[in-house]
N, C-alpha and C. Protein backbone atom coordinates (compact mmCIF):
# COMPACT_ATOMS: atom_id res chain seq x y z
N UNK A 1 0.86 -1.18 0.00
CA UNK A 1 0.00 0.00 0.00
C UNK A 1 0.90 1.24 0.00
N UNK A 2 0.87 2.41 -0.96
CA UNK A 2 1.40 3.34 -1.08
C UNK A 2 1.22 5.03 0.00
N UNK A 3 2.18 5.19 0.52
CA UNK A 3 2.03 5.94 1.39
C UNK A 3 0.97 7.03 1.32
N UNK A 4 0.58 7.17 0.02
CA UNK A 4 -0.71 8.40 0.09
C UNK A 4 -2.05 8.09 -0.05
N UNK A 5 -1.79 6.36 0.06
CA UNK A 5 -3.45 5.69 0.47
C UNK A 5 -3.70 5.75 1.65
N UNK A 6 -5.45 5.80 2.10
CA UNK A 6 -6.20 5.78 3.32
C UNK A 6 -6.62 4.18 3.77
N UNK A 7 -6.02 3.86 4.79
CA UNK A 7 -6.26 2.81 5.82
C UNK A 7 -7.46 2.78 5.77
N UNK A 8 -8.43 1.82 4.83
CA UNK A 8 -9.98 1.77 5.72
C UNK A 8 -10.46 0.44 6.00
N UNK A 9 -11.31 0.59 6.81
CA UNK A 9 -11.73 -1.17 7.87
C UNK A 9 -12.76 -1.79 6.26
N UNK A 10 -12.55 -2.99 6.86
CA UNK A 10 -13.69 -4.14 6.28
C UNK A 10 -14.96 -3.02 5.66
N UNK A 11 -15.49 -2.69 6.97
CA UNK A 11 -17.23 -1.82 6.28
C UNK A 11 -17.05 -0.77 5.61
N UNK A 12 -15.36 -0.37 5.63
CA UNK A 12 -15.45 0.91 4.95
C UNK A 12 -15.47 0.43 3.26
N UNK A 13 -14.69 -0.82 3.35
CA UNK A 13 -14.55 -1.11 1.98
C UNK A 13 -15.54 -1.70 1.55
N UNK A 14 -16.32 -2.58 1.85
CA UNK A 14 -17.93 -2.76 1.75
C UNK A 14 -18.59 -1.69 1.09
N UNK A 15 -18.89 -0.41 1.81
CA UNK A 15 -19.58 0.63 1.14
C UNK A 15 -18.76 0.83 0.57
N UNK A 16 -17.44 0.94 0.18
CA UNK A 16 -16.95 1.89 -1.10
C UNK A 16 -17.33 1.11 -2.75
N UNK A 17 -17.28 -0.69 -2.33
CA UNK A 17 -17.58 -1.49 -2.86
C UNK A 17 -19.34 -1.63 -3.72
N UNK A 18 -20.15 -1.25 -2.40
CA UNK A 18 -21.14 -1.41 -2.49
C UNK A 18 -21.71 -0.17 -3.59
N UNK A 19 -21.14 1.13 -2.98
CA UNK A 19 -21.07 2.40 -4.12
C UNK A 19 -21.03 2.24 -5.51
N UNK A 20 -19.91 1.76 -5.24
CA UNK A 20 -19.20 2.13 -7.17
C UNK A 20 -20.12 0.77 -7.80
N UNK A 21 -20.09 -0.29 -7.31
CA UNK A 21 -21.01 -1.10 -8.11
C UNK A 21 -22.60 -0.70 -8.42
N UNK A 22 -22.94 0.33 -7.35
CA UNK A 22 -24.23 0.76 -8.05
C UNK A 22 -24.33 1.76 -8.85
N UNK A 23 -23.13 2.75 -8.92
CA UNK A 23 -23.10 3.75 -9.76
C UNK A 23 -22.50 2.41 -11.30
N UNK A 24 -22.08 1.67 -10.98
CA UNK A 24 -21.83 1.34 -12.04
C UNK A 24 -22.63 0.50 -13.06
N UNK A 25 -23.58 -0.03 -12.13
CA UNK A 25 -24.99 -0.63 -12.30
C UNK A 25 -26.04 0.33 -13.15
N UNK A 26 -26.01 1.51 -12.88
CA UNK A 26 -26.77 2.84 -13.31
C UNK A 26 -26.37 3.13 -14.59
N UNK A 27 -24.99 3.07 -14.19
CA UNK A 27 -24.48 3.40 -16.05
C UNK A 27 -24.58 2.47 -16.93
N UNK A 28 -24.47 1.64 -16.58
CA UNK A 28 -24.31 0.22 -17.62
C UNK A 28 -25.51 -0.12 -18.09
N UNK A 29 -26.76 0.70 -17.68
CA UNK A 29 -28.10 0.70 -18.81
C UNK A 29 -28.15 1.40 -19.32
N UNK A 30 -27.42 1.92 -19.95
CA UNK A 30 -27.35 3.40 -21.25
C UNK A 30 -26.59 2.71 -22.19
N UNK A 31 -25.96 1.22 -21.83
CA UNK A 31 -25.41 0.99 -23.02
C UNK A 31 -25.89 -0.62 -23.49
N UNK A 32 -26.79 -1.14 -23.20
CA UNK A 32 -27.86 -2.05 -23.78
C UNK A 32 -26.80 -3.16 -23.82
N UNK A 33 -26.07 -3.44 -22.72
CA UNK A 33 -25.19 -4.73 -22.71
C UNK A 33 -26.01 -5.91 -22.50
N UNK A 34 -27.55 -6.05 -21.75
CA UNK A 34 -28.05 -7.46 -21.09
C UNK A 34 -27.47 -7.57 -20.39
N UNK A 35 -27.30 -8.53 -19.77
CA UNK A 35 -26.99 -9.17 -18.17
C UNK A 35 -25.55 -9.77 -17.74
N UNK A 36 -25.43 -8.61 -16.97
CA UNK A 36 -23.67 -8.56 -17.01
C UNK A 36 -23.68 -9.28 -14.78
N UNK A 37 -22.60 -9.49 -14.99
CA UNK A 37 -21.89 -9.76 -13.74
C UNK A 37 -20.73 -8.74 -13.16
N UNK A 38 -20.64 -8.53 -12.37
CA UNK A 38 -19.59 -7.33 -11.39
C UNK A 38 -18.94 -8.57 -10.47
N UNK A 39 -17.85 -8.58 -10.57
CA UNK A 39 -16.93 -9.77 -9.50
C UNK A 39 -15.93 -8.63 -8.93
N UNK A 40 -16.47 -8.39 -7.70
CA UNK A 40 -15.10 -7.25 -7.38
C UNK A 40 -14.18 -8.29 -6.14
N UNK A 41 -13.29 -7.31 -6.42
CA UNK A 41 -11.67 -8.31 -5.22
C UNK A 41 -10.90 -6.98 -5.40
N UNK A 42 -9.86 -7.37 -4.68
CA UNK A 42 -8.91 -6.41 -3.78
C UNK A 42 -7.38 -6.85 -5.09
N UNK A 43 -7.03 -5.78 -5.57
CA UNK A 43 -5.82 -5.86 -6.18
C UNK A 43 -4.35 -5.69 -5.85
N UNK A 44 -3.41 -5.97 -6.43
CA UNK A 44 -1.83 -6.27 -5.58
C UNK A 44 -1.76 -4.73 -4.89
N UNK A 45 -2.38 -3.48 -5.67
CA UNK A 45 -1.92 -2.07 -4.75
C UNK A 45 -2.48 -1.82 -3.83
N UNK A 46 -3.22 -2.91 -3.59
CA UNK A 46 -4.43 -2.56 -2.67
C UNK A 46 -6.02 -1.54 -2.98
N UNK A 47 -5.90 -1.62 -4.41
CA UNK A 47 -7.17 -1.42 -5.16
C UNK A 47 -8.64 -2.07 -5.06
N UNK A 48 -9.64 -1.04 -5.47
CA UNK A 48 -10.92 -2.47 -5.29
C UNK A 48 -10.76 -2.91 -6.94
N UNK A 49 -10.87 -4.07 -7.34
CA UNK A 49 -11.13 -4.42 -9.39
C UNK A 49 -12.70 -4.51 -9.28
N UNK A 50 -13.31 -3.96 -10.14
CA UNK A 50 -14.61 -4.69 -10.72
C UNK A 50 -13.88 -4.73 -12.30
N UNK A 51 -14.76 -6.44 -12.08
CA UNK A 51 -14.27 -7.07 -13.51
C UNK A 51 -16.21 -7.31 -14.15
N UNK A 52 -16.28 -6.47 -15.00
CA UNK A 52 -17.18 -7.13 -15.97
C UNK A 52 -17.00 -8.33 -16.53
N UNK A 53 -18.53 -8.92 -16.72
CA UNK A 53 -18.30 -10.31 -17.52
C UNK A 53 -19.85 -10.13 -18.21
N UNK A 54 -19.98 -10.78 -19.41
CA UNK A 54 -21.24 -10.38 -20.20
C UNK A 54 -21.24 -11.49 -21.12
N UNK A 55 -21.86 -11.05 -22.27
CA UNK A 55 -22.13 -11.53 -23.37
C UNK A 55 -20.70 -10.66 -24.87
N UNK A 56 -21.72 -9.20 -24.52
CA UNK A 56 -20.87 -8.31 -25.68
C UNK A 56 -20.76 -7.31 -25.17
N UNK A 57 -19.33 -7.24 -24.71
CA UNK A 57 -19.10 -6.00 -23.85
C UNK A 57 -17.96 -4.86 -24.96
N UNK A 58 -17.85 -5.07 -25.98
CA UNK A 58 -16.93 -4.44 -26.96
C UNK A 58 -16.79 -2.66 -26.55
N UNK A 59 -18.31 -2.63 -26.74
CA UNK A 59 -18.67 -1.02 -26.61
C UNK A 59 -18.28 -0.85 -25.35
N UNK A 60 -18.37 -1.48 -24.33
CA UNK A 60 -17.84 -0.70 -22.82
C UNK A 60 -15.98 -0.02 -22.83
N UNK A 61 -15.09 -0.97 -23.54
CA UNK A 61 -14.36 -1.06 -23.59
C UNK A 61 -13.82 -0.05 -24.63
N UNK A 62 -13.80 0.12 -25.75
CA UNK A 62 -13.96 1.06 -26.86
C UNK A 62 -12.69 1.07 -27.27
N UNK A 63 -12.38 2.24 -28.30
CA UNK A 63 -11.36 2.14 -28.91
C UNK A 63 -9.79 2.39 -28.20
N UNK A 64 -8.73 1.19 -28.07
CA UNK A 64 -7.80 1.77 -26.92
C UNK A 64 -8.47 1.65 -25.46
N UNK A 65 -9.27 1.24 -24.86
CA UNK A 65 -9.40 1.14 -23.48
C UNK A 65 -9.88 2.57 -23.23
N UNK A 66 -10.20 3.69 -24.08
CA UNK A 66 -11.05 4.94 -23.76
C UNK A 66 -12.04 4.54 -23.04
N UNK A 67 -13.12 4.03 -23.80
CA UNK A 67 -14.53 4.04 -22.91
C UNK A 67 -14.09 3.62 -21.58
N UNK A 68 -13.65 2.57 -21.61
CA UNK A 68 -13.43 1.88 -20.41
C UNK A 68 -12.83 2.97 -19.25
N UNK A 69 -11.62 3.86 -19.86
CA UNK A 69 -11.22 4.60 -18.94
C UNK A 69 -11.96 5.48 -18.39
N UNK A 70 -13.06 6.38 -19.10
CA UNK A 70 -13.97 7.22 -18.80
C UNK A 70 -15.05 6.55 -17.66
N UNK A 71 -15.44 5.27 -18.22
CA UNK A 71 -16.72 4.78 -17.07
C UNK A 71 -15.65 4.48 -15.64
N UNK A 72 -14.56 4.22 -15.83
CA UNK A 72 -13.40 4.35 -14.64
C UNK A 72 -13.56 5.61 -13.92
N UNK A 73 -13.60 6.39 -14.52
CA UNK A 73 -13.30 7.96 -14.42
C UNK A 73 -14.32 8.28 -13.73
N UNK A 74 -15.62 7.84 -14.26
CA UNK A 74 -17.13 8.61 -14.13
C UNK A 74 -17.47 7.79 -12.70
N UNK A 75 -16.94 6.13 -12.61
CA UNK A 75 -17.64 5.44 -11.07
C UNK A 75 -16.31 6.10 -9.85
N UNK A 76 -15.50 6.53 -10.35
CA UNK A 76 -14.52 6.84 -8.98
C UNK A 76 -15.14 7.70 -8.81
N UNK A 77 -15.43 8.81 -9.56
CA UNK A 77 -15.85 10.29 -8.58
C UNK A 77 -17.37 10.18 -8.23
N UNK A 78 -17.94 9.25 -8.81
CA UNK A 78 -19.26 9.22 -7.86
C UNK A 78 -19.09 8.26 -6.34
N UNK A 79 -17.87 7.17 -6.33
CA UNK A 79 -17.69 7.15 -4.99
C UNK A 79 -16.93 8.04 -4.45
N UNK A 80 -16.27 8.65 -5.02
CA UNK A 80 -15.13 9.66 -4.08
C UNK A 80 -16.61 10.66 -3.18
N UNK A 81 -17.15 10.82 -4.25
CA UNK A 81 -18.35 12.13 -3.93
C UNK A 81 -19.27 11.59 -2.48
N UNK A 82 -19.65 10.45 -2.78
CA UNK A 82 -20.41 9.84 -1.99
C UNK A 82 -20.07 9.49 -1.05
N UNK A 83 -18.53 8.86 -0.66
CA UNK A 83 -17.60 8.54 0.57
C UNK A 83 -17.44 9.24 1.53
N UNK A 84 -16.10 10.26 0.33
CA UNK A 84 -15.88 11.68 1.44
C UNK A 84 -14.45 11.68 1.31
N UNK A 85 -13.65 10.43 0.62
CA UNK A 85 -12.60 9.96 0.54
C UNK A 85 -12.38 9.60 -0.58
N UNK A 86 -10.96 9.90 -1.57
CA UNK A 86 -10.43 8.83 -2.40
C UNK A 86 -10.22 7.01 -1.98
N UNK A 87 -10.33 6.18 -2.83
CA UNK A 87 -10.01 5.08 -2.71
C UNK A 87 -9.93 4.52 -3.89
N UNK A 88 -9.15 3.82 -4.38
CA UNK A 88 -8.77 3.42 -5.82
C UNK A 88 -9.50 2.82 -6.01
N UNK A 89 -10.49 2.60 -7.60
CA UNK A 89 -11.63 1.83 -7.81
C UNK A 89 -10.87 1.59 -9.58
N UNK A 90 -10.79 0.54 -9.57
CA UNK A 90 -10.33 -0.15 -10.96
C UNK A 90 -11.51 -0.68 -11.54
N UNK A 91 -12.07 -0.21 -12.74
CA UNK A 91 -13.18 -0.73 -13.77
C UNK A 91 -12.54 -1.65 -15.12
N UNK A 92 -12.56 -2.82 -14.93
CA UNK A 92 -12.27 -4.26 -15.76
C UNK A 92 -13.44 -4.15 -16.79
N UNK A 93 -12.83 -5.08 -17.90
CA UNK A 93 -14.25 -5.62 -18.71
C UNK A 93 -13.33 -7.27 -18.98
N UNK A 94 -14.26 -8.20 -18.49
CA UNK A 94 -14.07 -9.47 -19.04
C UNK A 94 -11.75 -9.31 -19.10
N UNK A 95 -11.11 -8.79 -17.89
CA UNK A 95 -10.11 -8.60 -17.85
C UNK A 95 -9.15 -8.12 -18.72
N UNK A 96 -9.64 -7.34 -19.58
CA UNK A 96 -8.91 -6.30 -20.36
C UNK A 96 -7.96 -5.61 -20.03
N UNK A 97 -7.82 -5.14 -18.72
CA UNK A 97 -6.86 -4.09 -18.03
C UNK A 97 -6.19 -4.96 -17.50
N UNK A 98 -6.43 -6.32 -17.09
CA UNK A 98 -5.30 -7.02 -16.59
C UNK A 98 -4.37 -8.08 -17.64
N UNK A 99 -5.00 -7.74 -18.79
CA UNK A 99 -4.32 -8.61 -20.06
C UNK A 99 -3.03 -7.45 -20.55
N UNK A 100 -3.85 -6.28 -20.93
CA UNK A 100 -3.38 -4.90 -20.75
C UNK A 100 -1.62 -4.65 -19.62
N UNK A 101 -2.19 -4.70 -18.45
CA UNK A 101 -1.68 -5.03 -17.39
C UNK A 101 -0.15 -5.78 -17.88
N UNK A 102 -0.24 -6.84 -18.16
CA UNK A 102 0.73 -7.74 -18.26
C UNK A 102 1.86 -7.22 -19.24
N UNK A 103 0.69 -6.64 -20.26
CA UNK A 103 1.70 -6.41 -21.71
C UNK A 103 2.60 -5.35 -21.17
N UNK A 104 1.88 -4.16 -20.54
CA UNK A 104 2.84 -3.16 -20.26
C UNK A 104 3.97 -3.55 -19.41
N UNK A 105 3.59 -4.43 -18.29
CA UNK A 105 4.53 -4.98 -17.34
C UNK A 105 5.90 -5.54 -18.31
N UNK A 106 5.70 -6.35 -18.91
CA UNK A 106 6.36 -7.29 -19.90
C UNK A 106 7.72 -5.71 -21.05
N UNK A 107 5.99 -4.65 -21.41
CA UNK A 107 6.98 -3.84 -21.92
C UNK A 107 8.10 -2.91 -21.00
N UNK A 108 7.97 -2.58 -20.07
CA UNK A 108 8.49 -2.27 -18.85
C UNK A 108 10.09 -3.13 -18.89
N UNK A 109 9.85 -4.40 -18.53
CA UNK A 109 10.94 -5.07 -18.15
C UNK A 109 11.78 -4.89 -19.84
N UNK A 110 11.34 -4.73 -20.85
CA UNK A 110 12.35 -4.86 -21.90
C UNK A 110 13.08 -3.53 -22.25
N UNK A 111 11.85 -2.29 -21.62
CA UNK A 111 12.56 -1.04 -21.90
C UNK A 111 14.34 -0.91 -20.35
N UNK A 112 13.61 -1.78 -19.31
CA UNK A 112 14.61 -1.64 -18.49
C UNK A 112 15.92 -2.30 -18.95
N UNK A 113 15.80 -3.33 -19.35
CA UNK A 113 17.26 -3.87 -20.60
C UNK A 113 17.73 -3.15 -21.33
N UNK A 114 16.72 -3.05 -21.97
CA UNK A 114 17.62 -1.56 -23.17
C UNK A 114 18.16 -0.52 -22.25
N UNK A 115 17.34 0.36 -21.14
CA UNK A 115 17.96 0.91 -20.89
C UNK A 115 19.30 1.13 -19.91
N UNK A 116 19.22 -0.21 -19.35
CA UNK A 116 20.68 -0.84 -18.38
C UNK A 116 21.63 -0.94 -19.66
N UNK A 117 21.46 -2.05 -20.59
CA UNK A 117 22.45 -2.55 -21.53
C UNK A 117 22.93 -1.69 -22.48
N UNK A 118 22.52 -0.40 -23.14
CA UNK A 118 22.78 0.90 -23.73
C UNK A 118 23.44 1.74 -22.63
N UNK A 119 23.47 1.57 -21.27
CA UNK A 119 23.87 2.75 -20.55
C UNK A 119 23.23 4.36 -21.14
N UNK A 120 22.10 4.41 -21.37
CA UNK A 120 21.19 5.71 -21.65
C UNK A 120 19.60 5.40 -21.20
N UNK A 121 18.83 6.63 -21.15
CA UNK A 121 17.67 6.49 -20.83
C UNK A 121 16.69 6.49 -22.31
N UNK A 122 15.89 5.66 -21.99
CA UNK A 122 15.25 5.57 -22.90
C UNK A 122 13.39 6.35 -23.08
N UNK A 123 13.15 7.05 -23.60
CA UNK A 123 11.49 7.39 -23.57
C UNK A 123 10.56 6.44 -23.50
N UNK A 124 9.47 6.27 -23.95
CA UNK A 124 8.36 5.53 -23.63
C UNK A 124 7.49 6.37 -24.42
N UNK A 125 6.19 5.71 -25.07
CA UNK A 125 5.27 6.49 -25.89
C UNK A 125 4.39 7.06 -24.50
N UNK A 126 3.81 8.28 -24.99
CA UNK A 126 3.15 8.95 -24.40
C UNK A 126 1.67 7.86 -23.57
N UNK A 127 1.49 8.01 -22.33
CA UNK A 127 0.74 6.95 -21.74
C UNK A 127 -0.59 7.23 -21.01
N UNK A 128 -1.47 6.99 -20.40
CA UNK A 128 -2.53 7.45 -19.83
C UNK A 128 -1.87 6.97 -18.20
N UNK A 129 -2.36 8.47 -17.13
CA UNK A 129 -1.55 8.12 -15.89
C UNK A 129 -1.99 6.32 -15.28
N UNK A 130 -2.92 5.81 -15.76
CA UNK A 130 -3.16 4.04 -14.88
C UNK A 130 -2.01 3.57 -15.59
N UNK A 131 -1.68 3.60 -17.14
CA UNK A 131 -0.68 3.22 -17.74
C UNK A 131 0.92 3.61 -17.02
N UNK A 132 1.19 4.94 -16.75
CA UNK A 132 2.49 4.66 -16.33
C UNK A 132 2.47 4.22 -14.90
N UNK A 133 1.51 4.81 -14.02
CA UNK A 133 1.61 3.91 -12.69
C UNK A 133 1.76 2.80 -13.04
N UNK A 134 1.79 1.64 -13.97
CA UNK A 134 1.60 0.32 -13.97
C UNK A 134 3.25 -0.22 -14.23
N UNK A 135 3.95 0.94 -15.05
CA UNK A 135 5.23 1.19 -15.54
C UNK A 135 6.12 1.04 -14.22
N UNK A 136 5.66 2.50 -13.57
CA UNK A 136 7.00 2.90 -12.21
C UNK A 136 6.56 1.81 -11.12
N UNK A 137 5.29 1.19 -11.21
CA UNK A 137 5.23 -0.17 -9.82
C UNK A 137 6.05 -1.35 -10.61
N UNK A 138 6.13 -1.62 -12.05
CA UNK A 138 6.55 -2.88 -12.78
C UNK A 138 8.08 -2.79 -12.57
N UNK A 139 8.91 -1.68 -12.55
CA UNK A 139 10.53 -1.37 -12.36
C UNK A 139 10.50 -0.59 -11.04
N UNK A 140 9.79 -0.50 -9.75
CA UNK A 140 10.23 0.08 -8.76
C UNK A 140 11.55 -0.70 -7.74
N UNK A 141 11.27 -2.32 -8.30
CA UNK A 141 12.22 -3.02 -7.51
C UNK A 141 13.37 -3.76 -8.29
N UNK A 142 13.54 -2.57 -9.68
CA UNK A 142 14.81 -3.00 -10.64
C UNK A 142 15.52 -2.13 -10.48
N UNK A 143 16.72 -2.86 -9.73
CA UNK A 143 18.14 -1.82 -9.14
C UNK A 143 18.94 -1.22 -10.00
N UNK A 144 18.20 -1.94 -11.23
CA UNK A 144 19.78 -1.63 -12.75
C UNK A 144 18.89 0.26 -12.72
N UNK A 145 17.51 0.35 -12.98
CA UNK A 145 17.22 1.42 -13.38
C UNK A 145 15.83 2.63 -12.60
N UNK A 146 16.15 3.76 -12.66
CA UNK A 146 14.64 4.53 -11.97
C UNK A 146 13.93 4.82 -13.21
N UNK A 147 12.87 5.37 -12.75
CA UNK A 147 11.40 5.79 -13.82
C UNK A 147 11.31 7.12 -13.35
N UNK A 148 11.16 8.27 -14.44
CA UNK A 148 10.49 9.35 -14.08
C UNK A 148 9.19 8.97 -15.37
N UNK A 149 7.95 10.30 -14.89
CA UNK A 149 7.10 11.04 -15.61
C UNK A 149 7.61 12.32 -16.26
N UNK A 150 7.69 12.35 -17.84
CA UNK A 150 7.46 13.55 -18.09
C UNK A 150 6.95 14.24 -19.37
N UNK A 151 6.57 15.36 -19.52
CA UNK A 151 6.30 15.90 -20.77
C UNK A 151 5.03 16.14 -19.95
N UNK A 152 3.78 16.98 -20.40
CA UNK A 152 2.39 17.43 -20.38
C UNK A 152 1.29 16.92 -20.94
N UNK A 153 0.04 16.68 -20.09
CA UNK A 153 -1.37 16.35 -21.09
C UNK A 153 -1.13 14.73 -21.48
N UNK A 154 -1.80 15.26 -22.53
CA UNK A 154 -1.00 13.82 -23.47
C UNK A 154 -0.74 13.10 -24.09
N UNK A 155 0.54 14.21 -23.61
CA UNK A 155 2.27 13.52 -24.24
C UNK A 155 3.02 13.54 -23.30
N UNK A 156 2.54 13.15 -21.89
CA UNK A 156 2.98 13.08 -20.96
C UNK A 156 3.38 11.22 -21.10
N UNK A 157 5.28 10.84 -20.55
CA UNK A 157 5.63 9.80 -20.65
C UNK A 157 6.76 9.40 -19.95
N UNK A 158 6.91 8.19 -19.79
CA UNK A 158 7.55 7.42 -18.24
C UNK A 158 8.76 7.14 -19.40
N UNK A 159 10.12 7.79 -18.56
CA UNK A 159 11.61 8.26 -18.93
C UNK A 159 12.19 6.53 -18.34
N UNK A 160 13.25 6.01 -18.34
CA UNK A 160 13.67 4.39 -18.06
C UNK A 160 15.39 5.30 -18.13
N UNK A 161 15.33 5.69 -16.80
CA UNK A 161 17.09 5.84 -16.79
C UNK A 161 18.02 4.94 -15.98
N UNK A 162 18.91 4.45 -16.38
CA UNK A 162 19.75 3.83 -15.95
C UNK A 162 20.68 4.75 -14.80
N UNK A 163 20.79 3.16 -13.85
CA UNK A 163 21.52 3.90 -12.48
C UNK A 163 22.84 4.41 -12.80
């Protein structure tokens, strides 16, 4: 757990749980999916996941993981609003973000080679911030190299410098 997360008990995570699945319940009839499932669990950062599961969930997900990021976007601040508190709320479809997840991890470890075995730092394409958080947690415990953020907006992107 990262030092600028909030400690909360069992019931706190219950309602934060209980929240975002109904705001997310609300939204998910504007887009004529039928009868979906919400499986939420606790992730390695100590995140809540809701993982969609359906029939045809294409449209939730959209082009690049957009939609997906926005209904992300749209159920955190209706629990943040409703809480009183941030708490990380991860929106899945049928595990997209954790397939996602892997690839970046995977790309992570090869930019850290290049950039140990070149002795230079290397860029990274411009990323969405869940994307490079996924970057600086995938190399936080590779001694060859550090991670910055940089550039604006976005074209904001996670730097791979060698120690």
């Amino acid at each position: 757990m990262s030092e600028d997360q909030i400690e909360v008990t069992e019931e706190e995570l219950d309602a934060i749980a209980d929240t975002a699945i109904a705001a997310l319940q609300d939204i998910l009839k504007y887009f004529n999916v039928g009868e979906v499932t919400i499986d939420e669990y606790e992730g390695d950062e100590g995140e809540l996941i809701l993982d969609i599961t359906g029939d045809d969930l294409a449209i939730l997900i959209g082009r690049h993981g957009r939609t997906l990021d926005a209904l992300q976007f749209v159920v955190s601040a209706i629990t943040v609003r409703s809480m009183g508190f941030r708490y990380p709320v991860i929106v899945d479809v049928e595990g997209y973000k954790s397939r996602q997840r892997e690839k970046l991890e995977s790309i992570a470890r090869s930019t850290a080679n290049k950039a140990a075995s070149q002795h230079r730092s290397v860029k990274m394409r411009p990323m969405t911030p869940y994307e490079r958080r996924i970057i600086h947690i995938a190399l936080r415990d590779d001694d060859r190299v550090d991670t910055a953020s940089e550039g604006e907006g976005s074209a904001r992107h996670v730097v791979v410098v060698p120690r």
